[in-house]
C-alpha atoms as a PDB file:
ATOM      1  CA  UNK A   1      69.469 113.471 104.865  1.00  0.00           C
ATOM      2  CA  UNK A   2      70.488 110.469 106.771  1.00  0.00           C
ATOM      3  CA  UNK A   3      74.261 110.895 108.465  1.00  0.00           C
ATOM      4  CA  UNK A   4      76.548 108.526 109.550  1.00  0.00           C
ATOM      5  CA  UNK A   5      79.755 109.685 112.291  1.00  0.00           C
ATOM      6  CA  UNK A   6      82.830 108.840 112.493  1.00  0.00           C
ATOM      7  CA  UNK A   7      85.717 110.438 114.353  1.00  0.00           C
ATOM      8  CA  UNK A   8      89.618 111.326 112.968  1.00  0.00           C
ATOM      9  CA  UNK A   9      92.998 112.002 115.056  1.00  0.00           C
ATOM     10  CA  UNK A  10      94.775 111.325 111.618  1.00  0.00           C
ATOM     11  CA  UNK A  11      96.944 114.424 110.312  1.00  0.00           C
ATOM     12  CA  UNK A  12      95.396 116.797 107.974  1.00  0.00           C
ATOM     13  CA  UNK A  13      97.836 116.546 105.075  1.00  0.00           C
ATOM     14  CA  UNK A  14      96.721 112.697 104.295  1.00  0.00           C
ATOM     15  CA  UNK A  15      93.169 113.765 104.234  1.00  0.00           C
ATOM     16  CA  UNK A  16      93.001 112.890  99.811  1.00  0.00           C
ATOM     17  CA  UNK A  17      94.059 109.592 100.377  1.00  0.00           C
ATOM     18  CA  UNK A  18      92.428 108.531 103.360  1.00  0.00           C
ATOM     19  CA  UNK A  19      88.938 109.529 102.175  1.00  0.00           C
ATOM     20  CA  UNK A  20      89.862 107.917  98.678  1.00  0.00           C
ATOM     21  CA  UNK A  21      90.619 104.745 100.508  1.00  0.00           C
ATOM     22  CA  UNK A  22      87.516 104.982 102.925  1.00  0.00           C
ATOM     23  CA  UNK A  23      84.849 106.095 100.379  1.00  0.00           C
ATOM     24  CA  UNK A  24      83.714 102.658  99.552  1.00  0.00           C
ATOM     25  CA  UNK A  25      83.442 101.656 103.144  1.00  0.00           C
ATOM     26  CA  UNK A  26      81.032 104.887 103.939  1.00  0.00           C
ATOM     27  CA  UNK A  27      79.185 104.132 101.316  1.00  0.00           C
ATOM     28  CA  UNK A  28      78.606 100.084 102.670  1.00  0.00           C
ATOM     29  CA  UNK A  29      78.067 101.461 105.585  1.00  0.00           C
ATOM     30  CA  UNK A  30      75.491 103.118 104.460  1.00  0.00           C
ATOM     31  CA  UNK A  31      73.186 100.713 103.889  1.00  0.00           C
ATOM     32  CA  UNK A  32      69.351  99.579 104.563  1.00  0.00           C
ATOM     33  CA  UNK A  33      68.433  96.204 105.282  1.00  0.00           C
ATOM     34  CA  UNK A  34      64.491  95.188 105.433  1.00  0.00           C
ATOM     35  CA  UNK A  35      63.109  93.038 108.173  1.00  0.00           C
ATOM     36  CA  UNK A  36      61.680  89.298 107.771  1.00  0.00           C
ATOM     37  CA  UNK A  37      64.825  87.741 107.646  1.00  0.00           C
ATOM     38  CA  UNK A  38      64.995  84.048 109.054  1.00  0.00           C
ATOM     39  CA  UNK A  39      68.283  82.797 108.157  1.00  0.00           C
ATOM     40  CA  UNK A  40      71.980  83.623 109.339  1.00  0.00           C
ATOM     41  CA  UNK A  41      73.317  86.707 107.652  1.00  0.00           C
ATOM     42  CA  UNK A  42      76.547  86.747 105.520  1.00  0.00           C
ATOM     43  CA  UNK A  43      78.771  89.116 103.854  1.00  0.00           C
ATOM     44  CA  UNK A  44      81.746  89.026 101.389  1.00  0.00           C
ATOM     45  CA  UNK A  45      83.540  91.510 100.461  1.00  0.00           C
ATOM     46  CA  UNK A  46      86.027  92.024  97.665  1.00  0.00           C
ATOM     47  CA  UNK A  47      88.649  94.311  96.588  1.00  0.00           C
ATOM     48  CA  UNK A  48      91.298  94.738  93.825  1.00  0.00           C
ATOM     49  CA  UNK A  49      93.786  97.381  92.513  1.00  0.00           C
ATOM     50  CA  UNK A  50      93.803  98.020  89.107  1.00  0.00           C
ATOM     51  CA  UNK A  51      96.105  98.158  87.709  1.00  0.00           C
ATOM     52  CA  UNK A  52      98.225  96.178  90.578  1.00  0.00           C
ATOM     53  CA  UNK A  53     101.780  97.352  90.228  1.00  0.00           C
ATOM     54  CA  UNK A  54     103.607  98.201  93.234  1.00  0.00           C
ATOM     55  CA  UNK A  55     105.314 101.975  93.235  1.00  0.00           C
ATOM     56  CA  UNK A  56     102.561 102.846  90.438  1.00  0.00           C
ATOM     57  CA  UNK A  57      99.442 105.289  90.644  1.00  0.00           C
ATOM     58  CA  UNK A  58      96.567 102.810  90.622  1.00  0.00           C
ATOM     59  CA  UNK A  59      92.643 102.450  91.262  1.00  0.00           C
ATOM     60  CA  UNK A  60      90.779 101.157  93.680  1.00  0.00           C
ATOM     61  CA  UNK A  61      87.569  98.649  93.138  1.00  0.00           C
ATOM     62  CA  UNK A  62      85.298  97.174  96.148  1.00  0.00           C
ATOM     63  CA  UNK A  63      82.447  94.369  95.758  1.00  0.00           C
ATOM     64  CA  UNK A  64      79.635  93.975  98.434  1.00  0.00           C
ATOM     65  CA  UNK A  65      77.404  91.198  99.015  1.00  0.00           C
ATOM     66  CA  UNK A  66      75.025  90.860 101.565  1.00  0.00           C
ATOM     67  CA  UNK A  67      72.870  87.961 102.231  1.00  0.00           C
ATOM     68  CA  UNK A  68      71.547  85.079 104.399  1.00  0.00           C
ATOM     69  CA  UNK A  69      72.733  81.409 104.764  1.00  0.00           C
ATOM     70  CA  UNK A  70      68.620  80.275 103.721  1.00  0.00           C
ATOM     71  CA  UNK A  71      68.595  83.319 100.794  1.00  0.00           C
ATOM     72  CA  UNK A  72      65.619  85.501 102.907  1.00  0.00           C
ATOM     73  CA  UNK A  73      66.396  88.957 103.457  1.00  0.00           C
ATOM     74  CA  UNK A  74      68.415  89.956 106.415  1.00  0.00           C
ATOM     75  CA  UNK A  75      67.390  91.734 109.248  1.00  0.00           C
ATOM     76  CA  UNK A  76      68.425  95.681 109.521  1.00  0.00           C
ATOM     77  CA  UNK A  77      71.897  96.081 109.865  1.00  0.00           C
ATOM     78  CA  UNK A  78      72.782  99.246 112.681  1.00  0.00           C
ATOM     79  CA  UNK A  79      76.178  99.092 112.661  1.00  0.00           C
ATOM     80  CA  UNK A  80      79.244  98.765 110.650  1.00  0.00           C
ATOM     81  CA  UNK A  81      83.327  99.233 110.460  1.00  0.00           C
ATOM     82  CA  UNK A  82      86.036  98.107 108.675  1.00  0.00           C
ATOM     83  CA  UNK A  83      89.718  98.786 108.523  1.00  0.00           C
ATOM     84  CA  UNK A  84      92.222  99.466 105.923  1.00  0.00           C
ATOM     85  CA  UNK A  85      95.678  97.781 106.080  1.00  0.00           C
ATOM     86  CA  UNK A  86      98.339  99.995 107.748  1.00  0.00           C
ATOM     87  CA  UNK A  87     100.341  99.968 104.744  1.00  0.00           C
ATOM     88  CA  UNK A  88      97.944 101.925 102.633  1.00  0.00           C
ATOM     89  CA  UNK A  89      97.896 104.820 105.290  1.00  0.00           C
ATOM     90  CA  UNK A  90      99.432 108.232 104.074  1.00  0.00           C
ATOM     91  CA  UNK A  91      99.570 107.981 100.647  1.00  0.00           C
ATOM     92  CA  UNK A  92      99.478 110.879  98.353  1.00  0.00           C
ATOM     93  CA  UNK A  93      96.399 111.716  96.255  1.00  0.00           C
ATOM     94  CA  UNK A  94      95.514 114.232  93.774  1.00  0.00           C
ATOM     95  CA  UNK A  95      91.569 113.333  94.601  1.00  0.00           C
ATOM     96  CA  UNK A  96      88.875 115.706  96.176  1.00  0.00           C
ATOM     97  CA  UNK A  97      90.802 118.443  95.053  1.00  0.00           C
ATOM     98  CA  UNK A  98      87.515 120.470  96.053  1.00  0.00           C
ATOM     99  CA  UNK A  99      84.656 120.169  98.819  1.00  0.00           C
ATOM    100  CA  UNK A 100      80.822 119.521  98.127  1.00  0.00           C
ATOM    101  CA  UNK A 101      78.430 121.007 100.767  1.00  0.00           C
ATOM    102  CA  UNK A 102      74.941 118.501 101.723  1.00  0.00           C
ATOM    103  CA  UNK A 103      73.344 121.719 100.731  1.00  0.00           C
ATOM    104  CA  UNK A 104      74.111 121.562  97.420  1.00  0.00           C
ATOM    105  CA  UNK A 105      74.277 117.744  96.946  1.00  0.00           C
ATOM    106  CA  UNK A 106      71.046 117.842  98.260  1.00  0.00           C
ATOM    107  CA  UNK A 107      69.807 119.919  95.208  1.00  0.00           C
ATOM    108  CA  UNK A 108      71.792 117.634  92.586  1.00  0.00           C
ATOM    109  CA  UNK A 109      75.456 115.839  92.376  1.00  0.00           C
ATOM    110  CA  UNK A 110      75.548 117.630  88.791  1.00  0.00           C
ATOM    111  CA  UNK A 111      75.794 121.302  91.341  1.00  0.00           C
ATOM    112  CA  UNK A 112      79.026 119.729  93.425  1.00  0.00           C
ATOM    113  CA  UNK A 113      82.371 120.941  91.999  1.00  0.00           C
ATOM    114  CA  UNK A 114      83.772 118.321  89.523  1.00  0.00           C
ATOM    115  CA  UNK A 115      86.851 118.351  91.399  1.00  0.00           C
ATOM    116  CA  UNK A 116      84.877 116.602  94.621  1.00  0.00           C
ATOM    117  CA  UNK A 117      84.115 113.378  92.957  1.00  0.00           C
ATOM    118  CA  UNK A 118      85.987 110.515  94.448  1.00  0.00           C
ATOM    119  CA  UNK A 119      84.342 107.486  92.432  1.00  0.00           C
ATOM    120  CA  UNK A 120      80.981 106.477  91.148  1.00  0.00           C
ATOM    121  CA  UNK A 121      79.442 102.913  91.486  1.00  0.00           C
ATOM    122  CA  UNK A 122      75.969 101.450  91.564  1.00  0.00           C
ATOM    123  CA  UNK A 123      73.947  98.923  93.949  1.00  0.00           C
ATOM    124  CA  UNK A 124      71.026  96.406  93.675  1.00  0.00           C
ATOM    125  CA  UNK A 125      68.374  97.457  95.686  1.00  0.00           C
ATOM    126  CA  UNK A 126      65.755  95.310  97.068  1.00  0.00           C
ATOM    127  CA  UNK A 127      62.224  95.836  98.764  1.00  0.00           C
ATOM    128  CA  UNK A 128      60.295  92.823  99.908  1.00  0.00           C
ATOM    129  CA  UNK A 129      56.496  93.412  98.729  1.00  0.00           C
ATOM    130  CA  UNK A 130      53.917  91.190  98.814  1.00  0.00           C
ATOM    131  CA  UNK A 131      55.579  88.103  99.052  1.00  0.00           C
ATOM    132  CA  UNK A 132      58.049  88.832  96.762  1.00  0.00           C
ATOM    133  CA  UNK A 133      61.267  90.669  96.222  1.00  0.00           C
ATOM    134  CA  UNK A 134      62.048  93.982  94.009  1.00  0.00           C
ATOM    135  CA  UNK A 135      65.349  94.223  92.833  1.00  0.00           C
ATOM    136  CA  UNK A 136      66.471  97.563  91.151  1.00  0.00           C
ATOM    137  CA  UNK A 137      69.502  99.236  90.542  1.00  0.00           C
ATOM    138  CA  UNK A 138      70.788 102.832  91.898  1.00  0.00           C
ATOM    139  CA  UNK A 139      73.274 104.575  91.340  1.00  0.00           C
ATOM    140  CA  UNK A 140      75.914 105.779  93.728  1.00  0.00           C
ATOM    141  CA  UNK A 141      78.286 109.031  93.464  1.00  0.00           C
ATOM    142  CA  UNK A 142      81.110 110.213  96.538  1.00  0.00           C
ATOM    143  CA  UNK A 143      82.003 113.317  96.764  1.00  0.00           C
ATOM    144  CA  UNK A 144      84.758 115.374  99.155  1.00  0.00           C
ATOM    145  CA  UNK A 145      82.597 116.679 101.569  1.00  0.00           C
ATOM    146  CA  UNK A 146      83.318 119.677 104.381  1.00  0.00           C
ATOM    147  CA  UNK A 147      85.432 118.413 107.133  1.00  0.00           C
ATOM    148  CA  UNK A 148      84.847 118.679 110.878  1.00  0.00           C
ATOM    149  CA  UNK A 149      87.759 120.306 112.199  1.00  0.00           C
ATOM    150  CA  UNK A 150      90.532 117.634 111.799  1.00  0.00           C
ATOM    151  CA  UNK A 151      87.938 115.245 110.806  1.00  0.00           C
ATOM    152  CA  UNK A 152      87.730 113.765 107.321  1.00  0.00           C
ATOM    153  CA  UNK A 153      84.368 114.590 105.516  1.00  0.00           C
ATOM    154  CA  UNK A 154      82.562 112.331 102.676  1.00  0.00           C
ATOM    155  CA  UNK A 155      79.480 112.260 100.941  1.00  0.00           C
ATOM    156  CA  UNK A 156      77.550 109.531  99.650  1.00  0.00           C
ATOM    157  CA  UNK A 157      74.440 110.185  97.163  1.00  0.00           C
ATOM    158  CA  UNK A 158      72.550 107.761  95.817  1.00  0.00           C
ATOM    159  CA  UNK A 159      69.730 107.746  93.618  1.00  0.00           C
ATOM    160  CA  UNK A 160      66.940 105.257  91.934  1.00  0.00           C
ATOM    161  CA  UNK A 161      63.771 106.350  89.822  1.00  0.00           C
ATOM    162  CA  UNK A 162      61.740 102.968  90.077  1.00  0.00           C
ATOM    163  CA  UNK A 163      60.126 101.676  91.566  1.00  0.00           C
ATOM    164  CA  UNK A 164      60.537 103.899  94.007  1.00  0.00           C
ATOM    165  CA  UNK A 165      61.955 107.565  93.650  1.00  0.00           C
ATOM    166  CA  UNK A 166      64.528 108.219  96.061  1.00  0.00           C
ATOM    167  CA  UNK A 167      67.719 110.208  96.914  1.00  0.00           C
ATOM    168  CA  UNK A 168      69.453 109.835  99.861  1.00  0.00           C
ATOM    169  CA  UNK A 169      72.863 111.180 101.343  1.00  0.00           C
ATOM    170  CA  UNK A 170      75.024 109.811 103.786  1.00  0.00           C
ATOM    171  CA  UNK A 171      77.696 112.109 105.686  1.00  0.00           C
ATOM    172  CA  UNK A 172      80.889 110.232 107.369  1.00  0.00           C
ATOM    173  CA  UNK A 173      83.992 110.505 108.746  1.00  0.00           C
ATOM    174  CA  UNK A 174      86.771 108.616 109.516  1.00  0.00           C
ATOM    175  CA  UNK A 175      89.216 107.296 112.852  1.00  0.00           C
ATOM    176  CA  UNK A 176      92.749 107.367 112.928  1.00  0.00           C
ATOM    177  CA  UNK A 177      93.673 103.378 112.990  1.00  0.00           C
ATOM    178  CA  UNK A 178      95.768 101.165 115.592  1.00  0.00           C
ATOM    179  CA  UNK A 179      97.762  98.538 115.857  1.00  0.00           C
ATOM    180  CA  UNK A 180      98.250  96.010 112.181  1.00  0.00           C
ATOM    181  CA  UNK A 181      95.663  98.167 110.574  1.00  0.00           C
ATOM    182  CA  UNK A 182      95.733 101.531 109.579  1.00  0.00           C
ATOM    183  CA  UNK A 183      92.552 103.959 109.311  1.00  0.00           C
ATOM    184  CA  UNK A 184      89.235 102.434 111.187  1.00  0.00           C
ATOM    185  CA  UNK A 185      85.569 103.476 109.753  1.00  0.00           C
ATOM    186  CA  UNK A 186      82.746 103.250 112.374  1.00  0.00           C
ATOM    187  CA  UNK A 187      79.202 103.964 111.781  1.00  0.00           C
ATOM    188  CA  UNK A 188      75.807 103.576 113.300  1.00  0.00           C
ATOM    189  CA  UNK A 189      73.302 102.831 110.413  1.00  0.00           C
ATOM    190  CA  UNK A 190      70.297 104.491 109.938  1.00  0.00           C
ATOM    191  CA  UNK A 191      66.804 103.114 108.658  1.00  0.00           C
ATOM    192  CA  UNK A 192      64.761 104.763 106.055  1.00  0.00           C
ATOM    193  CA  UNK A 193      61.530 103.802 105.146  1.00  0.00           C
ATOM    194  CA  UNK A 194      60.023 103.404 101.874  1.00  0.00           C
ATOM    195  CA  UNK A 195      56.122 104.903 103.402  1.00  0.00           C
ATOM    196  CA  UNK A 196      54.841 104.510 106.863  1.00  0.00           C
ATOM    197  CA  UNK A 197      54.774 101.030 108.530  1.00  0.00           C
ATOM    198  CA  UNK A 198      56.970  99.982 105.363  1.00  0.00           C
ATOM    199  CA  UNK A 199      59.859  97.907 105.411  1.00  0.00           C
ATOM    200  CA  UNK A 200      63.267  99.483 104.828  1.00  0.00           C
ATOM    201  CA  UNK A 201      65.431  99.301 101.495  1.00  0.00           C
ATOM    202  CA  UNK A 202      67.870  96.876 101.121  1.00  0.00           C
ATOM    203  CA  UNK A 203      71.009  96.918  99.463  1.00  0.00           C
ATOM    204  CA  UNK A 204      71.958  93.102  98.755  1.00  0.00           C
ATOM    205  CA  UNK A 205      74.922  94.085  96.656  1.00  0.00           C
ATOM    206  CA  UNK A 206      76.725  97.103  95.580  1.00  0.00           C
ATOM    207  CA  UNK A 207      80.436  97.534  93.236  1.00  0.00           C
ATOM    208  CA  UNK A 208      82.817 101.052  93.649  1.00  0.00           C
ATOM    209  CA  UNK A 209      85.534 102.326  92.244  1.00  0.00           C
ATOM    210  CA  UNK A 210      88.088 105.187  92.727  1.00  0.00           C
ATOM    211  CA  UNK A 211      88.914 105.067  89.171  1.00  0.00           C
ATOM    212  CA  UNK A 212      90.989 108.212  87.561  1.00  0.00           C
ATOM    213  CA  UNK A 213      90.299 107.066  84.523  1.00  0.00           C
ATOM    214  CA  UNK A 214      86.724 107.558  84.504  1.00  0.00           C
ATOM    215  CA  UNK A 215      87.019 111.159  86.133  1.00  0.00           C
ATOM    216  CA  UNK A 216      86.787 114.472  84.765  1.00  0.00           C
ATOM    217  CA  UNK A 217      88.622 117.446  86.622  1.00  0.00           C
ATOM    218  CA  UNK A 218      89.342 120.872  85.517  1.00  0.00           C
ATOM    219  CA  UNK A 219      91.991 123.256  86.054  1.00  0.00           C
ATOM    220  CA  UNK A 220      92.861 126.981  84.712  1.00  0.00           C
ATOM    221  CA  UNK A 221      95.724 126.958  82.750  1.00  0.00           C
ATOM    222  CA  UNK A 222      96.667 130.008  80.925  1.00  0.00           C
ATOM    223  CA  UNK A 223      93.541 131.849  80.972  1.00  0.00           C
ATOM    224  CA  UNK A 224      91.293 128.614  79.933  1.00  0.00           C
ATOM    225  CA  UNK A 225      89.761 125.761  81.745  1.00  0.00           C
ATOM    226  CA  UNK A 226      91.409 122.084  81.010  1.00  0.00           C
ATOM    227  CA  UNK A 227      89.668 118.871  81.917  1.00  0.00           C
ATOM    228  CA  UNK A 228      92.302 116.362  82.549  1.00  0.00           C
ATOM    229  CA  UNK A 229      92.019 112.438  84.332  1.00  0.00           C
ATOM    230  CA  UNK A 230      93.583 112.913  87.566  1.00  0.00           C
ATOM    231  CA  UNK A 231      96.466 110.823  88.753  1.00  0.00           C
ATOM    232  CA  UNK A 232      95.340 107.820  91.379  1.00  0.00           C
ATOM    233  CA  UNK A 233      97.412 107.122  94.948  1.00  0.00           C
ATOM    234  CA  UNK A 234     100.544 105.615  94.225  1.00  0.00           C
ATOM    235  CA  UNK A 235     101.365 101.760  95.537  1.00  0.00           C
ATOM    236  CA  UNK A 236     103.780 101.619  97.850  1.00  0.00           C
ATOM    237  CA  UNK A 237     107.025 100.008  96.486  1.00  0.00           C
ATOM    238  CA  UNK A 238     107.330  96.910  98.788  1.00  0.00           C
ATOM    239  CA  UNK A 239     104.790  94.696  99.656  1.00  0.00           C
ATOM    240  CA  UNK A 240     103.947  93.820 103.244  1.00  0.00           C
ATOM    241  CA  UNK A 241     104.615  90.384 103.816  1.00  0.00           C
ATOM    242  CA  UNK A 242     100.935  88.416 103.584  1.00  0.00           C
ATOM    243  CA  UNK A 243      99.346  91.263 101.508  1.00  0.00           C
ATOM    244  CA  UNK A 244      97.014  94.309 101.767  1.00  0.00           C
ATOM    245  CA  UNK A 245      94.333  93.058 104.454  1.00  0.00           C
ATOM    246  CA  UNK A 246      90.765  94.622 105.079  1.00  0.00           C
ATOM    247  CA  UNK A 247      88.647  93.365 107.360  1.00  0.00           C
ATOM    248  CA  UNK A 248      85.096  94.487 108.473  1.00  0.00           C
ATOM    249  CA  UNK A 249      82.235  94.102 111.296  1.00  0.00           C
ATOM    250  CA  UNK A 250      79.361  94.187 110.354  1.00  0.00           C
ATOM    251  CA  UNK A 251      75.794  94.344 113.119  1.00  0.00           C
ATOM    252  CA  UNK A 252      72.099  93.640 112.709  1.00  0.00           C
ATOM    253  CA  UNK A 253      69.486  94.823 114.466  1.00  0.00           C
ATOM    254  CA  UNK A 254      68.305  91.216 115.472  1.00  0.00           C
ATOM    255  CA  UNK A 255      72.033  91.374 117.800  1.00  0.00           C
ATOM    256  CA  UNK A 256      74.024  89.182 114.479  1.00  0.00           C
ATOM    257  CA  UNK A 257      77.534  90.040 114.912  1.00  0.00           C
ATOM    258  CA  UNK A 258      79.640  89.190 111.433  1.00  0.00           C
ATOM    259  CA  UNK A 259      82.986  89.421 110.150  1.00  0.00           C
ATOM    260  CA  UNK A 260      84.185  89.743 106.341  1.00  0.00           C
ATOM    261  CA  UNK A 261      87.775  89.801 105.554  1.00  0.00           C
ATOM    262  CA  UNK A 262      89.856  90.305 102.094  1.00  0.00           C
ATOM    263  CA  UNK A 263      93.637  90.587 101.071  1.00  0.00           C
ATOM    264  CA  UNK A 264      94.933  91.491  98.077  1.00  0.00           C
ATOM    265  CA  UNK A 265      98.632  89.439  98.124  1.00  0.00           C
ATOM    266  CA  UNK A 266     101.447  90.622  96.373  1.00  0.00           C
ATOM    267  CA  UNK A 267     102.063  90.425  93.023  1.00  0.00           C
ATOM    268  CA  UNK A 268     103.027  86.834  91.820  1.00  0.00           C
ATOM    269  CA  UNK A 269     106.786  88.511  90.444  1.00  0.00           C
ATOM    270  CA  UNK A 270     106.972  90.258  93.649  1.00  0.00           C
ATOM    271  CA  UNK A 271     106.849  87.210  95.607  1.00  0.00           C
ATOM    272  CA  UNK A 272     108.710  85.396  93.334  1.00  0.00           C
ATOM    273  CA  UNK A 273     111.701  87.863  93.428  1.00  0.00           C
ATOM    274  CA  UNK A 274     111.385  87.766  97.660  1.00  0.00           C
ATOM    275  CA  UNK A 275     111.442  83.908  97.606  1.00  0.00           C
ATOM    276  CA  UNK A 276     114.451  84.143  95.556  1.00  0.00           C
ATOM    277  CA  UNK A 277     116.063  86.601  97.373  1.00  0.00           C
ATOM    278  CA  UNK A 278     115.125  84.260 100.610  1.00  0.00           C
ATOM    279  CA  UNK A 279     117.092  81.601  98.894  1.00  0.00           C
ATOM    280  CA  UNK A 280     120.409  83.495  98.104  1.00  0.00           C
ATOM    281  CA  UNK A 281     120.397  84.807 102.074  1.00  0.00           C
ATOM    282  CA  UNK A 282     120.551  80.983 103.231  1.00  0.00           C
END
């Protein structure tokens, strides 16, 4: 089991919605990049709520892509952050209403509590082989996972059957953010090998969601067990002028340094009521 650190000053009772929020950038952090690349590496990242109405529970949905300016395969990336805008930080959850151990993720994600899952998602793998490249799919679960004292605990499995059979977990945790962001992943990234002397898996692009909708929790309720979708983390009600920012860092092993950067703006009526309101003040 591969783990990646991280370190949290944040207060305990935000701990639902701060892993929520940072379980998609464990799980990029979390990634394996072969050598052999030759050209510059990029990255884009992209992120929407859905649905996107301020003051209403929504759900979260991150795209990854990983690449080169030439198309070759980057070099092994060893390091990774990104940051979460400020405005995001404290909200209330009703997610990871239970905690999966490594111990028994490492034995199945069907053996973690249902009430651990956070989101589910998938990547494209690739292995460079011969000459060529081998693209194939995985599949990508995050759970709760135990926390480290006022730390913030997650757990990242993922899982592909061909054409190689492999499982792998990832263990993080997250910082208490400064300044105009809010809560600050950092990781240092392991490599994993596909057999000795082989080159390392890479994950070119990968989609996540915290999605209620999709989940399955269960409660007792008068003496029987109720599955029920559990509620997402609510919008605030105004929008902070410019958006919701994230911005990440992202370092290769060949000394690359890159930056990607998203913002989700405010809702066209939003900003249409604010001009408006701009107007009447003049």
């Amino acid at each position: 089991m591969a783990t990646c650190m991280f370190r949290s000053q944040s207060p305990r009772e935000h701990l639902r919605t701060r892993v929520a929020l940072a379980f998609v950038a464990v799980a990029l952090a979390c990634m394996h990049i072969p050598m052999g690349a030759y050209g510059s590496e990029t990255a884009k990242i992209k992120v929407a709520f859905m649905p996107y109405t301020l003051g209403r529970s929504t759900a979260i949905s991150s795209v990854v892509t990983i690449g080169t300016t030439d198309g070759s395969l980057p070099s092994p990336l060893v390091k990774f952050n990104i940051r979460f805008p400020s405005s995001l930080t404290g909200l209330i959850s009703n997610l990871g209403l239970a905690i999966c151990s490594p111990t028994l993720l490492e034995i199945g994600p069907e053996y973690c509590p249902t009430n651990s899952l956070l989101g589910t998602g998938y990547v494209h793998a690739g292995l460079f082989v011969a000459g060529q490249t081998i693209t194939e799919k995985a599949e990508v679960d995050v759970f709760m996972g135990p926390p480290r004292g006022e730390q913030i605990g997650v757990l990242v499995y993922t899982a592909t059957n061909s054409p190689l059979q492999s499982q792998t977990i990832f263990q993080g945790e997250l910082v208490s953010g400064t300044g105009d962001f809010g809560e600050l992943l950092e990781a240092k990234v392991p490599l994993v090998e596909t057999w000795p002397e082989g080159n390392d898996v890479v994950m070119t692009y990968m989609q996540l969601s915290i999605d209620p909708s999709t989940l399955r929790y269960h409660r007792h309720f008068r003496g029987t067990v109720v599955s029920y979708h559990p509620r997402g983390f609510e919008l605030p009600q105004v929008c902070p002028a410019g958006g919701f920012p994230f911005n990440a860092s992202l370092v290769f092993s060949d000394g690359t340094q890159i930056s990607a950067a998203d913002v989700i703006p405010c809702p066209k009526s939003y900003r249409r009521r604010r001009k408006n309101m701009t107007a009447d003040m003049r």
